[in-house]
Protein backbone atom coordinates (compact mmCIF):
# COMPACT_ATOMS: atom_id res chain seq x y z
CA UNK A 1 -16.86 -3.67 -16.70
CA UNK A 2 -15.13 -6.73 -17.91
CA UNK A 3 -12.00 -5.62 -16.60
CA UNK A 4 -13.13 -5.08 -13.21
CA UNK A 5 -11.73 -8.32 -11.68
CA UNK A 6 -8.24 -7.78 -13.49
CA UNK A 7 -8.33 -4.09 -11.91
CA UNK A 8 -8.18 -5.44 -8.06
CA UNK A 9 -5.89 -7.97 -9.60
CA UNK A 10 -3.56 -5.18 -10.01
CA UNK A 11 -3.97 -2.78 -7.61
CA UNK A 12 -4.81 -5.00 -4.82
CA UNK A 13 -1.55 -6.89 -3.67
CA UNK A 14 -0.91 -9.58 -1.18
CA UNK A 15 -3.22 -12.42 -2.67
CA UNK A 16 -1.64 -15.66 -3.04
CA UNK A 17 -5.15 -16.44 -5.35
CA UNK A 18 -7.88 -14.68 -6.25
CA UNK A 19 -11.04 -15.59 -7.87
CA UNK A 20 -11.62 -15.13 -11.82
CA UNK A 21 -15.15 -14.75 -13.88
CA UNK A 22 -15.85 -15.86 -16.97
CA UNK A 23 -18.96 -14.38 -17.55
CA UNK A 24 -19.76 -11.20 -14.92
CA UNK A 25 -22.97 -10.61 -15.82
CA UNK A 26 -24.40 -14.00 -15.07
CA UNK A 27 -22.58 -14.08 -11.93
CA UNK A 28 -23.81 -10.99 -10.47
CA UNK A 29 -27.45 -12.25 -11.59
CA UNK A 30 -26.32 -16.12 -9.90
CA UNK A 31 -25.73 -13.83 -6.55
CA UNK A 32 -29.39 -12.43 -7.29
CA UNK A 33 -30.82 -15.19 -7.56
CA UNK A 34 -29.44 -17.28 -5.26
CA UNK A 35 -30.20 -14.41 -2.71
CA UNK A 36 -33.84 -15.28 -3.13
CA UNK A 37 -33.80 -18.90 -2.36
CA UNK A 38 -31.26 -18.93 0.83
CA UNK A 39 -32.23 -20.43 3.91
CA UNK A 40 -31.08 -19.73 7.87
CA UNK A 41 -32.51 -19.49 11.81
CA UNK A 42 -31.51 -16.75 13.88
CA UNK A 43 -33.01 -18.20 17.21
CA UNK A 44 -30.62 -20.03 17.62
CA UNK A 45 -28.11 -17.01 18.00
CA UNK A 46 -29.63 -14.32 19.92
CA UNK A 47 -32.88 -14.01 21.03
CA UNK A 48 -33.14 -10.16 20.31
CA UNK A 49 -35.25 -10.27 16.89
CA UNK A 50 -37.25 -7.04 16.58
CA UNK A 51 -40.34 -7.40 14.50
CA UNK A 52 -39.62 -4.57 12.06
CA UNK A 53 -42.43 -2.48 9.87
CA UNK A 54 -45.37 -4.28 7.56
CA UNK A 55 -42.72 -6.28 5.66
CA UNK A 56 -41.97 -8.31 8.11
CA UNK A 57 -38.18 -7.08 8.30
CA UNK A 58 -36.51 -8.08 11.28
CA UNK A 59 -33.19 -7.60 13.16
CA UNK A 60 -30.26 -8.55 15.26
CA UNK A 61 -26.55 -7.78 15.79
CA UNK A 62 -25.94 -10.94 18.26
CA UNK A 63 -24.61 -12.92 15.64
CA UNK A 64 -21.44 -14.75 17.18
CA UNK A 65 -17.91 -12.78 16.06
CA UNK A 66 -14.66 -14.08 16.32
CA UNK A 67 -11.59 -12.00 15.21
CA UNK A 68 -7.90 -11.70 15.59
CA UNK A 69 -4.61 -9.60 14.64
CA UNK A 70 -2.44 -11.84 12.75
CA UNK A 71 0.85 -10.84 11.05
CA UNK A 72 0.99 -10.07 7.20
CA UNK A 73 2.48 -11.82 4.27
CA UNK A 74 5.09 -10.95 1.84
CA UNK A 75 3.71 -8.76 -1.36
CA UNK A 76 5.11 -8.38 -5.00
CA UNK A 77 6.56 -5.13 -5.22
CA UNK A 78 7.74 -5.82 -8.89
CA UNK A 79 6.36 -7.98 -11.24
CA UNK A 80 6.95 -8.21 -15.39
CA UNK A 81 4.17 -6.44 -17.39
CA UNK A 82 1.90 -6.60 -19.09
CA UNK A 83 -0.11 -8.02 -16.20
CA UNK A 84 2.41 -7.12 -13.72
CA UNK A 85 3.21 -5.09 -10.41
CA UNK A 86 4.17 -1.76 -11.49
CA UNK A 87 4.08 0.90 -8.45
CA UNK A 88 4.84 4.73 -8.60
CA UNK A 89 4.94 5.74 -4.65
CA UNK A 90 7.28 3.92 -2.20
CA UNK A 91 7.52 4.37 1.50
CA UNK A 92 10.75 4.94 3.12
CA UNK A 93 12.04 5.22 6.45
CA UNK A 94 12.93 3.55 10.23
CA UNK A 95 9.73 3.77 11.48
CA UNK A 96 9.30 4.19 15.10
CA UNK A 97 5.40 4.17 16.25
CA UNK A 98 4.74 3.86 20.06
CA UNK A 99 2.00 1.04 19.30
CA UNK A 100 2.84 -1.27 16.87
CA UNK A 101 6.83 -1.09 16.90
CA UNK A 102 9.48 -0.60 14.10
CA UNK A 103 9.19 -0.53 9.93
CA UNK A 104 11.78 -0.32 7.90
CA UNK A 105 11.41 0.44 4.29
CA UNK A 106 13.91 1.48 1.47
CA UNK A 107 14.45 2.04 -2.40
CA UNK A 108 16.41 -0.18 -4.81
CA UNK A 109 15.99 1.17 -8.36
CA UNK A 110 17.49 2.02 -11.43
CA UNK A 111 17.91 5.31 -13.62
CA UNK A 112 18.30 4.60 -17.26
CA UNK A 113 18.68 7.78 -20.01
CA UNK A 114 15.88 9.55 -21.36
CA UNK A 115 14.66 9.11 -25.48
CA UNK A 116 16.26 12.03 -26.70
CA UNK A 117 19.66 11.60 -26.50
CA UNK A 118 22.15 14.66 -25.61
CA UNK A 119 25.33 15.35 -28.10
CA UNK A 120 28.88 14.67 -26.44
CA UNK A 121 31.21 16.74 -27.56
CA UNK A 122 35.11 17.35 -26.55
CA UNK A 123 35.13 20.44 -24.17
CA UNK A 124 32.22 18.96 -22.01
CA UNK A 125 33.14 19.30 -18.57
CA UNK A 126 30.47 18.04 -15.79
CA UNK A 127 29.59 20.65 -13.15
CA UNK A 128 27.54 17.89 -10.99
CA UNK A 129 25.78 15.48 -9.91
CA UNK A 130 22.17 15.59 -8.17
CA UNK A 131 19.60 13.03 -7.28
CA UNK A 132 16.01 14.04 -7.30
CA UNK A 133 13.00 12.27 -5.33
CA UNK A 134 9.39 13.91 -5.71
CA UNK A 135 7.83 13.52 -2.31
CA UNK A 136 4.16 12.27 -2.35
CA UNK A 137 2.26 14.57 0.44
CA UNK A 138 -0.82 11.95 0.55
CA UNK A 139 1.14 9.06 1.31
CA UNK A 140 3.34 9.74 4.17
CA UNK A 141 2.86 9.28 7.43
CA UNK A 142 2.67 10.29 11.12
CA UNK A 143 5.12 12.94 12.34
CA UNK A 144 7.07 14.21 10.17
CA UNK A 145 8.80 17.71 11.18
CA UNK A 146 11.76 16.36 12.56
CA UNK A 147 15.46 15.52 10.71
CA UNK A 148 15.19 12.41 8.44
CA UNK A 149 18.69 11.08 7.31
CA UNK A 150 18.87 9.20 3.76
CA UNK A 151 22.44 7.23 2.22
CA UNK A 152 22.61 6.47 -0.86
CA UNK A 153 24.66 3.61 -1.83
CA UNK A 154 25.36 2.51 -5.28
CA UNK A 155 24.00 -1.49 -6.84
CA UNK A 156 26.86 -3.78 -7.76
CA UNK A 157 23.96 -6.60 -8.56
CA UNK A 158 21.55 -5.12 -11.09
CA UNK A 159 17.72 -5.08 -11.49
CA UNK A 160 16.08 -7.56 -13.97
CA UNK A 161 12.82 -6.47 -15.37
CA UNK A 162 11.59 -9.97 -16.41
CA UNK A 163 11.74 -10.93 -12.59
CA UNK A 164 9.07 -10.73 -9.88
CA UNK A 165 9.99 -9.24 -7.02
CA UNK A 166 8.38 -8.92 -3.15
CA UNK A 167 9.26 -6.72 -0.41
CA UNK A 168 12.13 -9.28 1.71
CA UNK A 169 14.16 -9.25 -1.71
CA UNK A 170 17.78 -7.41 -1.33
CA UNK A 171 20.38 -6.69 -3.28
CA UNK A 172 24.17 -6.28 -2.63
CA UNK A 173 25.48 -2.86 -2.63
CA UNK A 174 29.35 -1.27 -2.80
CA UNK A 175 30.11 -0.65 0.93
CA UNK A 176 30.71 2.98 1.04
CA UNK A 177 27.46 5.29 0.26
CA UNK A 178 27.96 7.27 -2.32
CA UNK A 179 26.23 10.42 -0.61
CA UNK A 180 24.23 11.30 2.58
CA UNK A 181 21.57 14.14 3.31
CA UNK A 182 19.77 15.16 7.12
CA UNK A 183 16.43 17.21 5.85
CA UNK A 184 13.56 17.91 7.06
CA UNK A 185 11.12 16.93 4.80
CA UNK A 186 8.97 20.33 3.25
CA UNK A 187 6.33 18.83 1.54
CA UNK A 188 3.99 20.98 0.51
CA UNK A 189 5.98 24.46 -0.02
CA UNK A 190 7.43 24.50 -3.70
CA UNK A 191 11.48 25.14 -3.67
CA UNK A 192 13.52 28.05 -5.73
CA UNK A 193 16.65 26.35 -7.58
CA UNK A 194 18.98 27.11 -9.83
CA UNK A 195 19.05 25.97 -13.58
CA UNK A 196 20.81 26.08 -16.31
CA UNK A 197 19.38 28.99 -19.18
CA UNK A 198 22.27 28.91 -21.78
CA UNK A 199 25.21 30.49 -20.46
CA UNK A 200 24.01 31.48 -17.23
CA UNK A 201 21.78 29.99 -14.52
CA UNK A 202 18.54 30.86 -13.29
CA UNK A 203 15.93 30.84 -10.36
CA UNK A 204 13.00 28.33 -11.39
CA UNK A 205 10.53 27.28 -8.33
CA UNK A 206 9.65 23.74 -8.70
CA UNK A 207 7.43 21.09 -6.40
CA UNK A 208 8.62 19.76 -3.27
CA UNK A 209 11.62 17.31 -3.81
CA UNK A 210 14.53 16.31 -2.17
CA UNK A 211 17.94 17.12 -3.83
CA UNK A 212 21.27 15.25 -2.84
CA UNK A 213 24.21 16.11 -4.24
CA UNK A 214 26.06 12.97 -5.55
CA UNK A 215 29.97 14.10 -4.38
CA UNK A 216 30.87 11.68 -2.15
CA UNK A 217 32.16 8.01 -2.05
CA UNK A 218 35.61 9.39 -2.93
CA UNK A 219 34.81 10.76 -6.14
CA UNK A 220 33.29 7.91 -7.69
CA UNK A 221 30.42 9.69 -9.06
CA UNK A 222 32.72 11.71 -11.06
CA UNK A 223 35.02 9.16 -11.98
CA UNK A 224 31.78 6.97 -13.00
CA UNK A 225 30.39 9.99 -15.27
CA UNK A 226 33.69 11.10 -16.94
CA UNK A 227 33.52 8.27 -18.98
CA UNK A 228 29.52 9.01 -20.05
CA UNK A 229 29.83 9.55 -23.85
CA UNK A 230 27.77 9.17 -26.81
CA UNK A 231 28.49 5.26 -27.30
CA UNK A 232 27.10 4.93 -23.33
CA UNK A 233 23.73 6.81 -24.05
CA UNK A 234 23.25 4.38 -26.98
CA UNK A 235 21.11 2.29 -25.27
CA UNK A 236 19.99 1.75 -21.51
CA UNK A 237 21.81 -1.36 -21.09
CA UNK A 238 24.84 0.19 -22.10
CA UNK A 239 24.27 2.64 -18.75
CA UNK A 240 23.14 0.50 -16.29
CA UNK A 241 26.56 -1.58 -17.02
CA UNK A 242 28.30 1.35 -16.15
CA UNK A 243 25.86 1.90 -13.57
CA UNK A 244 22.99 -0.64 -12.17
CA UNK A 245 21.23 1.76 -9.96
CA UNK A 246 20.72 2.92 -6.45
CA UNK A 247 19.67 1.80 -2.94
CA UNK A 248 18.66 4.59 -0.89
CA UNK A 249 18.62 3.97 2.66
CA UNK A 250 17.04 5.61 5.90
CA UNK A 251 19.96 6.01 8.27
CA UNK A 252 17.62 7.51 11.16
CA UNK A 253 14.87 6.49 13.14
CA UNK A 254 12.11 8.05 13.35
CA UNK A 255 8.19 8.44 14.21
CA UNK A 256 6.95 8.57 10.47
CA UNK A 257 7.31 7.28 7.51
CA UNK A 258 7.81 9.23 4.02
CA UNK A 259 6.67 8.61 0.45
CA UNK A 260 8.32 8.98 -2.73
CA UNK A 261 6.68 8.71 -6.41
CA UNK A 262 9.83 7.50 -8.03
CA UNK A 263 8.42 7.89 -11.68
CA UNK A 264 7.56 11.05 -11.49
CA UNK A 265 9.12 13.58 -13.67
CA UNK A 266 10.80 15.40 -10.67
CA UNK A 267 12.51 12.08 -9.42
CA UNK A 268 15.71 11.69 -11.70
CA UNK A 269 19.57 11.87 -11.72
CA UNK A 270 20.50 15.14 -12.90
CA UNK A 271 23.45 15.55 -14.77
CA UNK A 272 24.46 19.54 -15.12
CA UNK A 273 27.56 20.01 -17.54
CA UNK A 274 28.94 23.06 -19.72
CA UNK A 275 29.28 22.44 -23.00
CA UNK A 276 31.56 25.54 -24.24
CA UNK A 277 29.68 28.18 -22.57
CA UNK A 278 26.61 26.92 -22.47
CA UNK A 279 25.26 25.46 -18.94
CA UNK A 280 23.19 21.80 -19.84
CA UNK A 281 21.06 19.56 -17.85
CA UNK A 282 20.34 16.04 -18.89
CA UNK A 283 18.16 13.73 -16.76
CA UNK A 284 18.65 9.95 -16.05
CA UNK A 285 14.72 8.99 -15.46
CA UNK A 286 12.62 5.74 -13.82
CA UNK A 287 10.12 4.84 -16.79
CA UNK A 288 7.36 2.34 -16.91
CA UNK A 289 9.12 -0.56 -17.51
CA UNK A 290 11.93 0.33 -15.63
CA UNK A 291 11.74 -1.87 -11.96
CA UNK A 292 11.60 -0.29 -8.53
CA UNK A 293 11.95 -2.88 -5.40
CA UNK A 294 10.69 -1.39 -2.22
CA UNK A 295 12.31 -3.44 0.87
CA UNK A 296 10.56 -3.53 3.91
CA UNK A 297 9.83 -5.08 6.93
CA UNK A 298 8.13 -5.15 10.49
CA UNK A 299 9.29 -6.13 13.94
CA UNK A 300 7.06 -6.02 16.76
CA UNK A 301 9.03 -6.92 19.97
CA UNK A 302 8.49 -4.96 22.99
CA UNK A 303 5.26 -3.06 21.30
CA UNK A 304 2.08 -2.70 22.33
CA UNK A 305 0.35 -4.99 19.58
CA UNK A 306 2.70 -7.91 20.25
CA UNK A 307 0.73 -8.56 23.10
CA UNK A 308 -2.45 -9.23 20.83
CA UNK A 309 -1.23 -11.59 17.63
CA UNK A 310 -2.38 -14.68 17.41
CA UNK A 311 -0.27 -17.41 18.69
CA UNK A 312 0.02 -20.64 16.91
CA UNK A 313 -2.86 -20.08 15.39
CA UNK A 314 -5.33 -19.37 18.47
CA UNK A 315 -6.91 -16.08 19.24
CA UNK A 316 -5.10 -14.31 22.17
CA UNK A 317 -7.01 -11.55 22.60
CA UNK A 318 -9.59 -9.81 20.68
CA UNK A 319 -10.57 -7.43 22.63
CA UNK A 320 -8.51 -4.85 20.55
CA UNK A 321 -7.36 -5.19 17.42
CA UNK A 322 -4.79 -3.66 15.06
CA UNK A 323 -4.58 -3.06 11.70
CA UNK A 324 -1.40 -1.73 9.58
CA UNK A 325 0.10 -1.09 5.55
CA UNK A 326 3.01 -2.63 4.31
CA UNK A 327 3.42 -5.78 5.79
CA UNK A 328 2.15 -4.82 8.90
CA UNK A 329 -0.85 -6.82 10.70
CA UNK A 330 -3.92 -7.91 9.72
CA UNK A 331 -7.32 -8.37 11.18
CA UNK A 332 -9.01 -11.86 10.81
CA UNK A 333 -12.70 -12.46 11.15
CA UNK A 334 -15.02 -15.35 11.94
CA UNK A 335 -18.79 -15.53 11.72
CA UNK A 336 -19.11 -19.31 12.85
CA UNK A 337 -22.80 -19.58 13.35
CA UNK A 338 -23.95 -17.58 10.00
CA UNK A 339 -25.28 -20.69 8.62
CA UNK A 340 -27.94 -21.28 11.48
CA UNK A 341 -30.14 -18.42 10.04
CA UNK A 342 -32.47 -20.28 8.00
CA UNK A 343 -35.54 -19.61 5.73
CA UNK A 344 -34.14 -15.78 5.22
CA UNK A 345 -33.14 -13.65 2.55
CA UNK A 346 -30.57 -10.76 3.69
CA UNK A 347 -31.73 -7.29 3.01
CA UNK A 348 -28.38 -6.00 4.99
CA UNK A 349 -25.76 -6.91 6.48
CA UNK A 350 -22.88 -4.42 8.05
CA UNK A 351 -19.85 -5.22 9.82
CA UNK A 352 -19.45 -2.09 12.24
CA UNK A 353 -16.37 -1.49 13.87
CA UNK A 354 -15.60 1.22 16.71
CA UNK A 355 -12.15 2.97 16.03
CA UNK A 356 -10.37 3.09 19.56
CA UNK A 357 -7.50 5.23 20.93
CA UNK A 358 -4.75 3.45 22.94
CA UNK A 359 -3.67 5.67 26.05
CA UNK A 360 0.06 5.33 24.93
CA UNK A 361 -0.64 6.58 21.14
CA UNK A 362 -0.62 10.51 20.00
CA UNK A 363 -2.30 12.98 17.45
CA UNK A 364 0.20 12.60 14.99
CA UNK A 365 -1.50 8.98 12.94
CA UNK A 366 -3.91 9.62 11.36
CA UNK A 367 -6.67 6.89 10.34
CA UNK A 368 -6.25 4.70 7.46
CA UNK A 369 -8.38 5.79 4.27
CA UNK A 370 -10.04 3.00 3.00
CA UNK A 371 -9.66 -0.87 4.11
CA UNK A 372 -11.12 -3.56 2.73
CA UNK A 373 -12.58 -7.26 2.96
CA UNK A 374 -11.56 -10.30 1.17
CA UNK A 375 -12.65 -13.79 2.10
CA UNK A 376 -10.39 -16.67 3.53
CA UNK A 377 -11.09 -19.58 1.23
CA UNK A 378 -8.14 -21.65 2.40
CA UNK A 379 -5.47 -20.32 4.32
CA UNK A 380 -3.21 -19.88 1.32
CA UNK A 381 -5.84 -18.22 -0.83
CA UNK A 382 -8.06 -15.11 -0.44
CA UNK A 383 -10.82 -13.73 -2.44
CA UNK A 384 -12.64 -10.28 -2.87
CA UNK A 385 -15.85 -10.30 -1.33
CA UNK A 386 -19.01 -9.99 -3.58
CA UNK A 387 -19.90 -6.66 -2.23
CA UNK A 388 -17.03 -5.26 -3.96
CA UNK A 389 -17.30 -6.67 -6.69
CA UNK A 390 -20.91 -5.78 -7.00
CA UNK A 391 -20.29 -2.06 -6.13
CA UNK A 392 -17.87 -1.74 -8.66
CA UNK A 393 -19.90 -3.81 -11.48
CA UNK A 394 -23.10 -1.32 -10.91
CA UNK A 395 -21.13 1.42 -10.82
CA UNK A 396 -17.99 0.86 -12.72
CA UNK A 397 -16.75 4.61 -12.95
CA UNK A 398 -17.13 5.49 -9.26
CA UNK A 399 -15.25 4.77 -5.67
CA UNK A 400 -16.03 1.35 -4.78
CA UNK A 401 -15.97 2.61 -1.01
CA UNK A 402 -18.91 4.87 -1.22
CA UNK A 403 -21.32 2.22 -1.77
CA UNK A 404 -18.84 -0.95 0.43
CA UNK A 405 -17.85 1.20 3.43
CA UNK A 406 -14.65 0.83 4.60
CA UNK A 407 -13.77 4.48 5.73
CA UNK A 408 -13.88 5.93 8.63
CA UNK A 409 -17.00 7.87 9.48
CA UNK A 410 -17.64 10.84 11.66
CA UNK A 411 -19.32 9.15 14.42
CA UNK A 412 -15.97 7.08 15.05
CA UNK A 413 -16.72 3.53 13.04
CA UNK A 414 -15.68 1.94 10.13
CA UNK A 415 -18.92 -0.05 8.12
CA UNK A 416 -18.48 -2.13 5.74
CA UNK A 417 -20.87 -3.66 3.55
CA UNK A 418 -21.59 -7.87 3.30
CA UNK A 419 -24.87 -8.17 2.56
CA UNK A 420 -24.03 -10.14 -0.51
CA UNK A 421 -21.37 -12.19 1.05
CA UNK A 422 -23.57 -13.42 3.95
CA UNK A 423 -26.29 -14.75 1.24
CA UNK A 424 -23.78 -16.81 -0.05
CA UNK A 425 -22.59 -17.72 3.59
CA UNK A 426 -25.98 -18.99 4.14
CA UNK A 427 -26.32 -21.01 1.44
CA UNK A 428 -22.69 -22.72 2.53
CA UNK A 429 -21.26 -20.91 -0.40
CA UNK A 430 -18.65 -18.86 1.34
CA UNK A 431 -16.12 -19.17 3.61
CA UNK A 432 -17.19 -18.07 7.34
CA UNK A 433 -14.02 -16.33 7.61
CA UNK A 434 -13.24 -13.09 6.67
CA UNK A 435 -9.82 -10.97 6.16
CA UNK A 436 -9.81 -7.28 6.63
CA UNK A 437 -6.67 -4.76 5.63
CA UNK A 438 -5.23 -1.68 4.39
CA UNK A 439 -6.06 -1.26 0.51
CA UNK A 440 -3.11 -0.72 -1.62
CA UNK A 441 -0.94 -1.90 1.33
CA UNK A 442 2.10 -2.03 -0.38
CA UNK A 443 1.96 1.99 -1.03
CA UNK A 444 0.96 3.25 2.61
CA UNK A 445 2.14 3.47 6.16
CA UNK A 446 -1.11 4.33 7.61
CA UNK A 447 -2.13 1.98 10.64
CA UNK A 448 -5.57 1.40 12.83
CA UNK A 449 -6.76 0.27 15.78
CA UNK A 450 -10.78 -1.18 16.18
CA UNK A 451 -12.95 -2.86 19.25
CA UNK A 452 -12.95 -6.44 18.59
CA UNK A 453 -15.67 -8.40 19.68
CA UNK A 454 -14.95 -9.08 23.53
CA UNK A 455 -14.58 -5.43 24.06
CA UNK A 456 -16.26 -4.73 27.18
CA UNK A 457 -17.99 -1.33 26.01
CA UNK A 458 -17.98 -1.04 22.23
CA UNK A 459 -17.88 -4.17 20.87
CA UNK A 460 -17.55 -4.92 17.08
CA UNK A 461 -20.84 -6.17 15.92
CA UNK A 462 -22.55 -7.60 12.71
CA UNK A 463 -25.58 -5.73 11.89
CA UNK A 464 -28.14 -7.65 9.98
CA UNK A 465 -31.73 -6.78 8.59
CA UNK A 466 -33.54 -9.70 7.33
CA UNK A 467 -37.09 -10.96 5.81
CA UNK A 468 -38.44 -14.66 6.47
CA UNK A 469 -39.99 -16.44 3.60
């Protein structure tokens, strides 16, 4: 339980701060306590207080909301261990979407050789060379049965696994890609290829992958791996001299976006050579330690939510708002009058926002999994809310979204829990203002769209149950 807060550390990126604990358990019992002391008037708000049951409960969801789409921030994508930014799936594509405009994502990474070290002999000839790249089903996106094009271009500037890297970080590249493939992507029918089974080769069906075949850029592949011998496999920085790694590059638009887990064992570079006649395989892998730099980056002109980010600061339109992965947009929430409730202690509180369909969109996007809340404590530095924390300190081994909300549920909403953040709201111990995006960003292309609070018919709206002392 004590590593809770260093978990969303971790997994959640984005943060330029975060808040620490020293001591967990007597900060979840401050948030107790402190939840039976607060003090706030909702007259002042609303006058739609319903006297609830014997226990004097009451209610109202006229509490004043303020919200707007605002653009993201850069994210690490690679940082040094053991505390660092170490993903396994990473998007790629020219992502097209009718509503909130282009993303671009793609690969940098390196392939180093594996711990057991294959024997060099003279007489080794190389048959070729293939690139692998497991697909992740889960984590791609939108439509996705039509041609995808990827190039492959080899590094001439190499990755450094002591740096920290975020997604606008490039690297330079020879000119000429090295190979090119048009698929379209099968991802969840397992493929029949040929390997190597001592002197002959054999059918072996394996997971969905994409294969590339690594003979172009005017032979440089082969030129590169006839000089692969014994001393190069010494050590991995012997190999990445020869060579640094890959960028792998979407060189068609389209209206999804795919996912790769490059550390996988199915992602490698696949060396097949005969060694007398014996047919060999020996795989050039992406380890733990071994960096992967996703590149990526939104542009919204001419699309539908361009017309609804915030300018210079100032809501422009909250009616709608949009929500997106990557370093796509953000929503941005305001309770400015939560501190005129007085003389109350919160039994509830839940922010409940209607998903919404734009005419222009289609079938194919589906709704984002899980988002989540932090809390704006300056405009440089964001904080998990305490109802995250909380569900995840009471019930350390399970989903923090089945007791926080944050998923979409099957009347059309997203709910998410902040009765514990609204205490401390009360009491002038929070922030009024309220973030809300895509958990695990950096990993998914998924993208929403939610009333705001000047929606004419469904308006977002904080629900809160209440008892006066």
């Amino acid at each position: 339980r004590l590593c809770m807060a260093y978990y969303f550390r971790e997994k959640i990126t984005g943060f330029q701060s975060m808040k620490k604990m020293t001591n967990p358990a007597l900060w979840v019992l401050s948030i107790s306590l402190a939840a039976l002391f607060s003090c706030n008037d909702p007259t002042v708000i609303g006058s739609d207080l319903l006297s609830g049951d014997q226990l004097d409960i009451e209610f109202t969801d006229t509490l004043t909301l303020r919200a707007r789409t605002v653009t993201n921030d850069s994210f690490t994508v690679w940082g040094p261990t053991p505390n660092g930014v170490n993903f396994q799936n990473f998007v790629f594509g020219d992502f097209q979407d009718p509503i909130f405009g282009r993303s671009v994502a793609s690969i940098y990474s390196q392939f180093v050789t594996s711990t057991s070290l294959p024997r060099f002999e003279a007489g080794q000839v190389l048959d070729s060379v293939v690139l692998l790249v497991a697909y992740n089903k889960d984590l791609s996106y939108g439509k996705l049965d039509e041609p995808f094009t990827m190039e492959v271009y080899r590094m001439s500037e190499g990755l450094d696994a002591d740096e920290k890297y975020i997604n606008t970080d490039s690297f330079s590249v020879f000119p000429a890609p090295l190979a090119s493939a048009t698929f379209i992507p099968n991802l969840t029918d397992s493929l029949t290829v040929l390997e190597p089974n001592a002197d002959t080769m054999r059918a072996v069906k394996v997971v969905p992958h994409l294969r590339i075949r690594m003979d172009g850029g005017g032979g440089i592949i082969d030129s590169i791996f006839s000089q692969v011998d014994s001393a190069t496999f010494a050590n991995d920085s012997s190999f990445l001299e020869l060579l640094k790694g890959f960028w792998l590059k979407p060189a068609s638009q389209n209206h999804g976006m795919l996912s790769f887990n490059m550390r996988n064992t199915n992602t490698a570079l696949r060396y097949y050579y005969t060694d007398g006649t014996d047919k060999k395989t020996y795989d050039f892998r992406i380890f733990t330690g071994n960096p992967v730099v996703l590149h990526q980056r939104n542009y919204y002109a001419g699309s539908e939510v361009a017309e609804y980010l915030a300018q210079g600061g100032e809501i422009s339109n909250d009616s709608v708002l949009f929500m997106q992965g990557l370093n796509g947009v953000n929503i941005d929430f305001e309770i400015p009058y939560a501190d005129e409730l007085k003389d109350v202690i919160i039994n509830k509180a839940e922010l409940v926002l209607p998903i919404r369909t734009l005419p222009n969109d289609t079938d194919d996007y589906g709704l984002v999994a899980q988002i989540y809340a932090t809390e704006r404590v300056t405009d440089d530095s964001l904080a998990i809310v305490e109802d995250i924390f909380l569900a995840n300190l009471s019930r350390p081994t399970e989903d923090f979204g089945n007791y926080f909300g944050g998923r979409p549920t099957t009347d059309g909403y997203y709910k998410l829990s902040l009765t514990a953040h609204l205490q401390r709201m009360l009491e002038g111990n929070a922030s009024k203002n309220l973030r809300l995006t895509v958990y695990v960003r950096s990993e998914r292309a998924a993208r929403l769209v939610l009333a705001g609070p000047s929606h004419p018919t469904t308006p977002a709206k904080l629900r809160v149950s209440f008892t006066r002392y």
